[in-house]
C-alpha atoms as a PDB file:
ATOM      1  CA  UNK A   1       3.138  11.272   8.431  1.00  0.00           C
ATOM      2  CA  UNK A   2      -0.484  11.253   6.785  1.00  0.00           C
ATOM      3  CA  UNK A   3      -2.497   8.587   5.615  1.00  0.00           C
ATOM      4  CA  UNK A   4      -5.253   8.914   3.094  1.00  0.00           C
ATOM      5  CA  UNK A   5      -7.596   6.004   3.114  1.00  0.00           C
ATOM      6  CA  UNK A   6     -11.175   6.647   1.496  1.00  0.00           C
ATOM      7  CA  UNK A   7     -13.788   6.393   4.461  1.00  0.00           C
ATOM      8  CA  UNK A   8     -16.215   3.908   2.165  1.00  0.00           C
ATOM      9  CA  UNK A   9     -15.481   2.567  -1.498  1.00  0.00           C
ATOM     10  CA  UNK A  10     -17.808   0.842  -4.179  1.00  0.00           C
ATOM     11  CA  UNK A  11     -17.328  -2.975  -5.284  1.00  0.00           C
ATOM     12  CA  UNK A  12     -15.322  -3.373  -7.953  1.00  0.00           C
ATOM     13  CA  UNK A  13     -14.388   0.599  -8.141  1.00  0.00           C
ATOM     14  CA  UNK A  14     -10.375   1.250  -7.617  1.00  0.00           C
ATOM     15  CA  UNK A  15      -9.323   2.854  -4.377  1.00  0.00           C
ATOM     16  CA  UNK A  16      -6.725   4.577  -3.849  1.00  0.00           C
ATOM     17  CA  UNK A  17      -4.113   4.297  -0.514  1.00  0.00           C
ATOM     18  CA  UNK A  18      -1.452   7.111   0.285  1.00  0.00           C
ATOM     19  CA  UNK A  19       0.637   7.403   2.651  1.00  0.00           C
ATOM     20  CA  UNK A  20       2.806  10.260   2.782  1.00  0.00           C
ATOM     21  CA  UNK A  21       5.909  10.920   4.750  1.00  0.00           C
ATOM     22  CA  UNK A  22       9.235  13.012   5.748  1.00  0.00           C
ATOM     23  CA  UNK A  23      11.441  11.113   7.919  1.00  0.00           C
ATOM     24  CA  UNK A  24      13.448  14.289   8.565  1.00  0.00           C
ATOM     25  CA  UNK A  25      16.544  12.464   7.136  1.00  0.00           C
ATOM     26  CA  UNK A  26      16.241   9.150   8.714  1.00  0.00           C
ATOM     27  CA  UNK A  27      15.791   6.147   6.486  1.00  0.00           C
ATOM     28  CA  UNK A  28      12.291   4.511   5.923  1.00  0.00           C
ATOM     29  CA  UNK A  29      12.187   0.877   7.010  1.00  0.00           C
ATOM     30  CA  UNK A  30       8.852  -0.148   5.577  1.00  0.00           C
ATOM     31  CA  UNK A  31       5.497   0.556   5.044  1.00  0.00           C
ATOM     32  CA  UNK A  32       3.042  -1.896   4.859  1.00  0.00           C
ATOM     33  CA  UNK A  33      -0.757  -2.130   4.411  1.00  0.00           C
ATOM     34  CA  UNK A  34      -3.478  -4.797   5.876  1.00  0.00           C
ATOM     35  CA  UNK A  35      -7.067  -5.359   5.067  1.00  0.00           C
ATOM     36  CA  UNK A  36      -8.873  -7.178   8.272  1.00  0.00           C
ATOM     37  CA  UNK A  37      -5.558  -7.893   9.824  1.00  0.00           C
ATOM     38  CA  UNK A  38      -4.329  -9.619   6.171  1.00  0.00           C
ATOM     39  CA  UNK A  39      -1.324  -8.137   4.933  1.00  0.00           C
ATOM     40  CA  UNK A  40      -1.349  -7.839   1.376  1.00  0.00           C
ATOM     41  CA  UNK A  41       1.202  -4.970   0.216  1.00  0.00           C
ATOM     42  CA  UNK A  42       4.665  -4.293   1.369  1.00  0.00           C
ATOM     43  CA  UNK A  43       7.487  -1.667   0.487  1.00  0.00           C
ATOM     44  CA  UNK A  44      10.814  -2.066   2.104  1.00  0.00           C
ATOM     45  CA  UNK A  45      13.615   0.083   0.151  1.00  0.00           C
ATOM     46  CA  UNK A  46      16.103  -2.197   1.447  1.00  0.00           C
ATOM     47  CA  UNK A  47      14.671  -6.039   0.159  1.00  0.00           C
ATOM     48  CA  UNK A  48      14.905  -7.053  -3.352  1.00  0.00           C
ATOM     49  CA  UNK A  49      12.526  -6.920  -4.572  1.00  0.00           C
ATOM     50  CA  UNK A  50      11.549  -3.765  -2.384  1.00  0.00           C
ATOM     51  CA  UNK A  51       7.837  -4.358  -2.915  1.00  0.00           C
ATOM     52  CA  UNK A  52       5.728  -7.124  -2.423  1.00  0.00           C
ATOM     53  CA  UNK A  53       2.097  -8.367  -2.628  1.00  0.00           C
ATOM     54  CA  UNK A  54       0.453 -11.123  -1.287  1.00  0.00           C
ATOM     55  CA  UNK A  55      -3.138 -12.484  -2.766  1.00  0.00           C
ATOM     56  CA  UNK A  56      -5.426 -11.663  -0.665  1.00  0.00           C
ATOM     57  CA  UNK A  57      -9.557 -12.070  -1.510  1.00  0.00           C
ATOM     58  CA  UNK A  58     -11.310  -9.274  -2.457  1.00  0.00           C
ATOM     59  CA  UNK A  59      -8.226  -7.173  -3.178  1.00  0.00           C
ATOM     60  CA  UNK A  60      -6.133  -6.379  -6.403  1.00  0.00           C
ATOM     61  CA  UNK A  61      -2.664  -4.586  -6.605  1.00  0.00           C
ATOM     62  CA  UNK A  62      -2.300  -2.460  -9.367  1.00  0.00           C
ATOM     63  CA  UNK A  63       1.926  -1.518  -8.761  1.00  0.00           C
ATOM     64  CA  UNK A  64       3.386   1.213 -10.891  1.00  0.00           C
ATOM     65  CA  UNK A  65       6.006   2.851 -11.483  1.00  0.00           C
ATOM     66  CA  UNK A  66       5.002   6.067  -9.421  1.00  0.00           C
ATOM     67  CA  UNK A  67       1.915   5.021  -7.770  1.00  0.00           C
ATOM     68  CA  UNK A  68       0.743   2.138  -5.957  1.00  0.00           C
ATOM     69  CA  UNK A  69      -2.934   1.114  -5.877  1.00  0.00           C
ATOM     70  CA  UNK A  70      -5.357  -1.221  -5.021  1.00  0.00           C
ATOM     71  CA  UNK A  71      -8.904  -2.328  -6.255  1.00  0.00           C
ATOM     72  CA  UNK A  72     -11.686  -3.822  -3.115  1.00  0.00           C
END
């Protein structure tokens, strides 16, 4: 698995998260992603609907088809 989180982003500029993975065949449960312990975005393939934010101060999700982003 990597991760690509920017080490230091400007106010009100869009960062982007990654996180890419091969589970060798096995079936991804979730990933999620937290900003000082807050969880604001979720993917699990196997909810409906699979991907969910949750408001959190400071942080914006911008959820597209193909990418998933967030503005701090």
């Amino acid at each position: 698995m990597e991760v690509r989180i920017p080490m230091h982003t400007v106010r009100d500029q869009n960062a982007r998260l990654e996180c890419h993975f091969d589970l060798e065949g096995e079936a991804l449960y979730s990933v999620k992603w937290y900003k000082d312990g807050n969880e604001f975005y979720r993917y699990v393939p196997r909810d409906m609907p699979p991907v969910q934010v949750f408001p959190l101060p400071g942080v914006t999700v911008d959820v597209s088809p193909l990418v998933y982003s967030f503005q701090s």
